[in-house]
C-alpha atoms as a PDB file:
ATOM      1  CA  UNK A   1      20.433  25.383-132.860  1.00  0.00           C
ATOM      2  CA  UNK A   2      16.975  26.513-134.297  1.00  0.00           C
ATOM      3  CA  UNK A   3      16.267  30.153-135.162  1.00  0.00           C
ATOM      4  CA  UNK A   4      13.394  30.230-131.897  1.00  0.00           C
ATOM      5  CA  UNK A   5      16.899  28.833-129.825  1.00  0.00           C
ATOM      6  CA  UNK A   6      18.330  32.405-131.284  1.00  0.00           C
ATOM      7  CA  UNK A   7      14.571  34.233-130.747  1.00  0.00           C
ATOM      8  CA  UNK A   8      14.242  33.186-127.284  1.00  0.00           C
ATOM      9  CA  UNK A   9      17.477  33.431-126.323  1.00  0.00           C
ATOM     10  CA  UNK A  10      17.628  37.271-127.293  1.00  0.00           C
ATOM     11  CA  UNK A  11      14.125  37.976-126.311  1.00  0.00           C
ATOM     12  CA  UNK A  12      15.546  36.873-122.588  1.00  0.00           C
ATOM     13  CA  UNK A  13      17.917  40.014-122.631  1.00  0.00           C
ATOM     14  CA  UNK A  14      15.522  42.743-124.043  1.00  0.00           C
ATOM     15  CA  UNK A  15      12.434  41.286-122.097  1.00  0.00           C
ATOM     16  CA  UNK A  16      10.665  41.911-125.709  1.00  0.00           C
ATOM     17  CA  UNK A  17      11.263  45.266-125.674  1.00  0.00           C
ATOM     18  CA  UNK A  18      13.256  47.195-128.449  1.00  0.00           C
ATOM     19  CA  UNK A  19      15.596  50.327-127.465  1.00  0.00           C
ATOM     20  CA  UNK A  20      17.628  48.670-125.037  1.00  0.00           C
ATOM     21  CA  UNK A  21      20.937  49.048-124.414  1.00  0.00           C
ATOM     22  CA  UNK A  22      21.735  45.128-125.383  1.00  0.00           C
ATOM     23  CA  UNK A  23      19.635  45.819-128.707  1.00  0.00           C
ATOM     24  CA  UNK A  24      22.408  48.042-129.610  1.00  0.00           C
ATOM     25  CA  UNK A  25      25.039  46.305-128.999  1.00  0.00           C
ATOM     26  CA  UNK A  26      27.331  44.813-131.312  1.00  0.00           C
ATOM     27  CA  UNK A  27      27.376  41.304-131.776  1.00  0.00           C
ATOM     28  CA  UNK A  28      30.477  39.018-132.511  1.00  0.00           C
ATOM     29  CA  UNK A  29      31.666  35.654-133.442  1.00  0.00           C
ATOM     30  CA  UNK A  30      33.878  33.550-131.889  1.00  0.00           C
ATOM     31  CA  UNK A  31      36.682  32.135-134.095  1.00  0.00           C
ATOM     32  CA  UNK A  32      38.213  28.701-133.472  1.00  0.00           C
ATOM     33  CA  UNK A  33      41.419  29.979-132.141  1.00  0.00           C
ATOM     34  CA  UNK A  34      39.167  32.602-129.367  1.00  0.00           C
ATOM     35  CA  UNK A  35      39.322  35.971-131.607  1.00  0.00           C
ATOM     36  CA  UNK A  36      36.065  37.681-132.268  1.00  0.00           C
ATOM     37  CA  UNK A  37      34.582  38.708-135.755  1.00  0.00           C
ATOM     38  CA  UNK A  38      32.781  41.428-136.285  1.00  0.00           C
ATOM     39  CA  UNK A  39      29.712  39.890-137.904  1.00  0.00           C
ATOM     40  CA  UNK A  40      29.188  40.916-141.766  1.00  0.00           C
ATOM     41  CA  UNK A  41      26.055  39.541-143.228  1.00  0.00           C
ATOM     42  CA  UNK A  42      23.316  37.045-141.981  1.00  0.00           C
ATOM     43  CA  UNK A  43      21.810  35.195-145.464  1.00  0.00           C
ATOM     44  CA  UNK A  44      19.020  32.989-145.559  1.00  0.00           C
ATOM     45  CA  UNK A  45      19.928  29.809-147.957  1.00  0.00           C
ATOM     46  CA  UNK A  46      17.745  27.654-149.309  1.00  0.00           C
ATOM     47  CA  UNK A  47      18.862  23.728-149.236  1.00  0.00           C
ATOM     48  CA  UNK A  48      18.532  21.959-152.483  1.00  0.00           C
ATOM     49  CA  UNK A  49      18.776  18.792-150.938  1.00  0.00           C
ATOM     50  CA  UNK A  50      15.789  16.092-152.676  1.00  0.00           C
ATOM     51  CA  UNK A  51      12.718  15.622-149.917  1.00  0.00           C
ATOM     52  CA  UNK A  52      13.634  18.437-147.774  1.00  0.00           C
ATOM     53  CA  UNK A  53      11.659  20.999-149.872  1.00  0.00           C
ATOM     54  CA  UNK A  54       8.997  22.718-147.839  1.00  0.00           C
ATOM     55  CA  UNK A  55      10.155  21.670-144.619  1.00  0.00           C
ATOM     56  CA  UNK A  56      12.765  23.503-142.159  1.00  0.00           C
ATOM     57  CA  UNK A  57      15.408  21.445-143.119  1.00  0.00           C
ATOM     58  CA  UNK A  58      15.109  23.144-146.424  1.00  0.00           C
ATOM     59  CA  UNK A  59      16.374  26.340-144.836  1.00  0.00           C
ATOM     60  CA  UNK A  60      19.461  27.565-143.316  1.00  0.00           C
ATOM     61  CA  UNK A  61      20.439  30.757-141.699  1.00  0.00           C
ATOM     62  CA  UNK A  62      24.610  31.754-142.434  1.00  0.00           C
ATOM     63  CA  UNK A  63      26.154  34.048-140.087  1.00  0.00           C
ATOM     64  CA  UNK A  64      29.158  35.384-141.740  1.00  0.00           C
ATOM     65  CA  UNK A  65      32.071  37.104-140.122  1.00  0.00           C
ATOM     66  CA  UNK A  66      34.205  40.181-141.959  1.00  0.00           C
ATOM     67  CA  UNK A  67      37.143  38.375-143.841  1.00  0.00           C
ATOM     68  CA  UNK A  68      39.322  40.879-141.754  1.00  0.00           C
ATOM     69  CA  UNK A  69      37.478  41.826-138.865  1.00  0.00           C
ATOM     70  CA  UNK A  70      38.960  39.544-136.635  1.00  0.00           C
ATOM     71  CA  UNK A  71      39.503  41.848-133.214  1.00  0.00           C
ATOM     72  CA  UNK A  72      42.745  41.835-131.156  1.00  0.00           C
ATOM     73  CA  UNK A  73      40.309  41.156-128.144  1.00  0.00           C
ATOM     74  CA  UNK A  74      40.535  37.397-126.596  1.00  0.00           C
ATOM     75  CA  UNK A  75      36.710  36.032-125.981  1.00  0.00           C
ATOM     76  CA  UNK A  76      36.231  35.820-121.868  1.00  0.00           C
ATOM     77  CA  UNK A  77      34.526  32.769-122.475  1.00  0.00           C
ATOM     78  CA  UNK A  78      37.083  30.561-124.761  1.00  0.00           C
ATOM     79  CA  UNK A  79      38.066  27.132-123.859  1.00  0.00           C
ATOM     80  CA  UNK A  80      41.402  25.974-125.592  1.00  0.00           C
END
């Protein structure tokens, strides 16, 4: 997934507008065993990796979940 994946996949719920209800929502991450993680910190990260400089592939975007934020809530949408 590219970040204009994530950009026009939001942009489809606010309709580009800001200050609605969706845009304050909180947003979660789905663990491997169907939990949900409060989200913690979103880092941009550099890749070091030799002919990737100046190109996308020389960027990354992390989404990191709270080490204990894990919610007792089951995601509606997990497949085991």
């Amino acid at each position: 997934m590219r970040m204009r994946d994530i950009q026009m996949y939001l942009s489809k719920f606010t309709n580009g507008n800001k200050g609605t209800a969706i845009s304050d929502c909180e947003v979660f991450l789905e663990m491997e065993n169907g939990k949900l993680a409060k989200i913690s910190n979103i880092e941009l990260q550099e890749s070091r990796l030799i002919g990737k400089i100046n190109s996308s592939s020389a960027w990354r975007v992390v989404i990191k979940a709270e080490r204990n934020g894990l919610i007792l809530l089951q995601s509606t949408t997990y497949k085991k």
